[in-house]
C-alpha atoms as a PDB file:
ATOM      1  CA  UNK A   1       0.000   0.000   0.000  1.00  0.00           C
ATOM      2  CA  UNK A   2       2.421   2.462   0.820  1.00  0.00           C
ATOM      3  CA  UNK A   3       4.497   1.316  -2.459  1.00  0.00           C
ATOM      4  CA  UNK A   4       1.538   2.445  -4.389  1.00  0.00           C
ATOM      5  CA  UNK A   5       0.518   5.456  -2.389  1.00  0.00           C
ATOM      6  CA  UNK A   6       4.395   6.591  -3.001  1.00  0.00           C
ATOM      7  CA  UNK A   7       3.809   5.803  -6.354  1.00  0.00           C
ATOM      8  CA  UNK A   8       0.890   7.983  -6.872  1.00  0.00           C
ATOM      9  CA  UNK A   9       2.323  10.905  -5.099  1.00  0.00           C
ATOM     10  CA  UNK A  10       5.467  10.925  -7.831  1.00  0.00           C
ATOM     11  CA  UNK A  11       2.857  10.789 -10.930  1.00  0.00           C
ATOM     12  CA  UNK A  12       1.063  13.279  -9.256  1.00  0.00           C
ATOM     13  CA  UNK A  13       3.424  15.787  -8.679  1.00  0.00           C
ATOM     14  CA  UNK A  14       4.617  15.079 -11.782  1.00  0.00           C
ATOM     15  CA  UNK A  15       1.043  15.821 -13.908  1.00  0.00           C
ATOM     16  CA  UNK A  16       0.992  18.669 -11.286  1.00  0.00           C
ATOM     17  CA  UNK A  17       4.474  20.112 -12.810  1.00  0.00           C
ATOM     18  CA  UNK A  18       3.109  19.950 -15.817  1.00  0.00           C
ATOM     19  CA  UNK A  19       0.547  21.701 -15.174  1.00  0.00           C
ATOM     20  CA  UNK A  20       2.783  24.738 -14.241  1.00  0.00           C
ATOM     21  CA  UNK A  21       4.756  24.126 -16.753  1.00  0.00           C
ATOM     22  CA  UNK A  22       1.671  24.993 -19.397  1.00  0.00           C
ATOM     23  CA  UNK A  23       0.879  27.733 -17.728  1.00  0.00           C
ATOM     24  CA  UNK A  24       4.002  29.403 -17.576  1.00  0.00           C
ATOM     25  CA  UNK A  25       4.331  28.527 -21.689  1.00  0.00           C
ATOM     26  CA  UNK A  26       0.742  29.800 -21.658  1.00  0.00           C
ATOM     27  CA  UNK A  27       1.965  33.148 -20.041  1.00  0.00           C
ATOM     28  CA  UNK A  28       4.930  33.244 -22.155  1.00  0.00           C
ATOM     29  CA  UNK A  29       2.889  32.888 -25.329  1.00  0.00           C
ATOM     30  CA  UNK A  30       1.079  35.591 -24.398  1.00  0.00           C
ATOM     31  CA  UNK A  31       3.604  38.331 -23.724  1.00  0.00           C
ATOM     32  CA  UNK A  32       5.067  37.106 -27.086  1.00  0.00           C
ATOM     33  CA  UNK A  33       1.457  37.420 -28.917  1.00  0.00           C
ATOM     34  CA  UNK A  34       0.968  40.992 -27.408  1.00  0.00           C
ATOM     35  CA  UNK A  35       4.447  42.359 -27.950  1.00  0.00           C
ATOM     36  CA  UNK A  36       3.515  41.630 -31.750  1.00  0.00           C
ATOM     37  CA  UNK A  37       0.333  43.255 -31.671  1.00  0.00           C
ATOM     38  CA  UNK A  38       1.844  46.182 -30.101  1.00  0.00           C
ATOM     39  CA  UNK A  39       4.346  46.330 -33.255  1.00  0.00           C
ATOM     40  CA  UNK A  40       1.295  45.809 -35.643  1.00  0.00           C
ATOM     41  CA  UNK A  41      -0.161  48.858 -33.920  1.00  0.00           C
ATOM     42  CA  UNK A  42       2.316  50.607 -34.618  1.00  0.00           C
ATOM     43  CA  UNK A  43       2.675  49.902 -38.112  1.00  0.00           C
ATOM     44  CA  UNK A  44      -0.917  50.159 -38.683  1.00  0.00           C
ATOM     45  CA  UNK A  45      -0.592  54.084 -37.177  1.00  0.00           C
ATOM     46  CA  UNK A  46       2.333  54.666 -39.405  1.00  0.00           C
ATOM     47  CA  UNK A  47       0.465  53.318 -42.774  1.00  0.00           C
ATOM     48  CA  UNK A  48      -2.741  55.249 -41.860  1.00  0.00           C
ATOM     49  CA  UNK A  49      -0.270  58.218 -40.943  1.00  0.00           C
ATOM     50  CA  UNK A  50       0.740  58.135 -44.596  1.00  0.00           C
ATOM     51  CA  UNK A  51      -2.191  57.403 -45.996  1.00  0.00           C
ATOM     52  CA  UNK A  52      -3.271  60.975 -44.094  1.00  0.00           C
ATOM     53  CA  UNK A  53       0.088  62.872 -45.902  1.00  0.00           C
ATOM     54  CA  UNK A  54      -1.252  61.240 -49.120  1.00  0.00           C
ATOM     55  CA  UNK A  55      -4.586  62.386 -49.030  1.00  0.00           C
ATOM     56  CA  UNK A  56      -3.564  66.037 -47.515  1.00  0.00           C
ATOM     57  CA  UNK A  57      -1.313  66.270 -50.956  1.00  0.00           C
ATOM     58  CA  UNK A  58      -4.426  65.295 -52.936  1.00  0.00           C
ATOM     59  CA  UNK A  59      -3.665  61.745 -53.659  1.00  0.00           C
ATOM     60  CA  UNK A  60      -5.358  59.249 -52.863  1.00  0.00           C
ATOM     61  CA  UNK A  61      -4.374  56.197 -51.606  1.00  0.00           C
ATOM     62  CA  UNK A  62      -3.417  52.859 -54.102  1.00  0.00           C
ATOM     63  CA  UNK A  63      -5.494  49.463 -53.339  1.00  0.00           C
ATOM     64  CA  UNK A  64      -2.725  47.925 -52.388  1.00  0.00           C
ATOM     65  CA  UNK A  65      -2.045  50.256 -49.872  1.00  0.00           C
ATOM     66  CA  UNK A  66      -5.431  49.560 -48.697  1.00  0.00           C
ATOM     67  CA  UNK A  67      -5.386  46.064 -48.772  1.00  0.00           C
ATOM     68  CA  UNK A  68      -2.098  46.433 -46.557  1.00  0.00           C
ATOM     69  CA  UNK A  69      -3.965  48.591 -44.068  1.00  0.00           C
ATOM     70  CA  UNK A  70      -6.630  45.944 -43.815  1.00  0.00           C
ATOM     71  CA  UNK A  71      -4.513  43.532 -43.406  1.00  0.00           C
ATOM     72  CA  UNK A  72      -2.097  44.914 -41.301  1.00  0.00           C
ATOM     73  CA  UNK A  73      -5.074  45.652 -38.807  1.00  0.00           C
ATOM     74  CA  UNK A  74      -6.555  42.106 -39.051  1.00  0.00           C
ATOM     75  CA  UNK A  75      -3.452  40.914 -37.915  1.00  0.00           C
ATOM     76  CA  UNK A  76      -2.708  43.069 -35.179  1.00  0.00           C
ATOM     77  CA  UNK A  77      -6.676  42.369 -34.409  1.00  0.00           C
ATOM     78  CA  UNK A  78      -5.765  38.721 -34.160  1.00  0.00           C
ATOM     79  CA  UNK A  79      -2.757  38.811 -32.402  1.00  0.00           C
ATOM     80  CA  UNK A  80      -4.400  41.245 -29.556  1.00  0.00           C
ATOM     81  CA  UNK A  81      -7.138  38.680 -29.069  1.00  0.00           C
ATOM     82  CA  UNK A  82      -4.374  35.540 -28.802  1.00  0.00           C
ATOM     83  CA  UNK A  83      -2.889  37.630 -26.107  1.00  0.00           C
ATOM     84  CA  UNK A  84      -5.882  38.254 -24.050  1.00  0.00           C
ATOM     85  CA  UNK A  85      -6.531  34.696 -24.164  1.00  0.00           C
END
């Protein structure tokens, strides 16, 4: 009995190391996710910056600068929600 009792305490700390383990990756992954998101931001605000300039010369802006703005903020949309997860 005390064989298996011993037994069980070792997997059991061990599942609850794991455990910790996840959540530390978990917390990591995070950080990681939001530090991008914070560097889409500010690429976003930089592209719609120039998109302003453009527009205050009387030009407008391309497609493809548009499709970069909507993708830009689709992935910084993304990556905020991954790190509020």
């Amino acid at each position: 009995m005390r064989n298996a009792a011993s037994a069980y305490l070792g997997q059991f700390l061990g599942y609850a190391d794991s455990l910790r383990q996840t959540h530390d990756a978990r917390l990591r992954m995070q950080a990681v996710a939001q530090t991008a998101a914070d560097s889409f931001t500010m690429l976003f605000l930089d592209q719609v910056d120039s998109l302003n300039t453009q527009l205050e010369q009387g030009v407008p802006p391309s497609s493809e600068q548009m499709i970069w703005l909507e993708q830009t903020s689709a992935r910084r949309d993304n990556l905020a929600k991954n790190a509020r997860q």
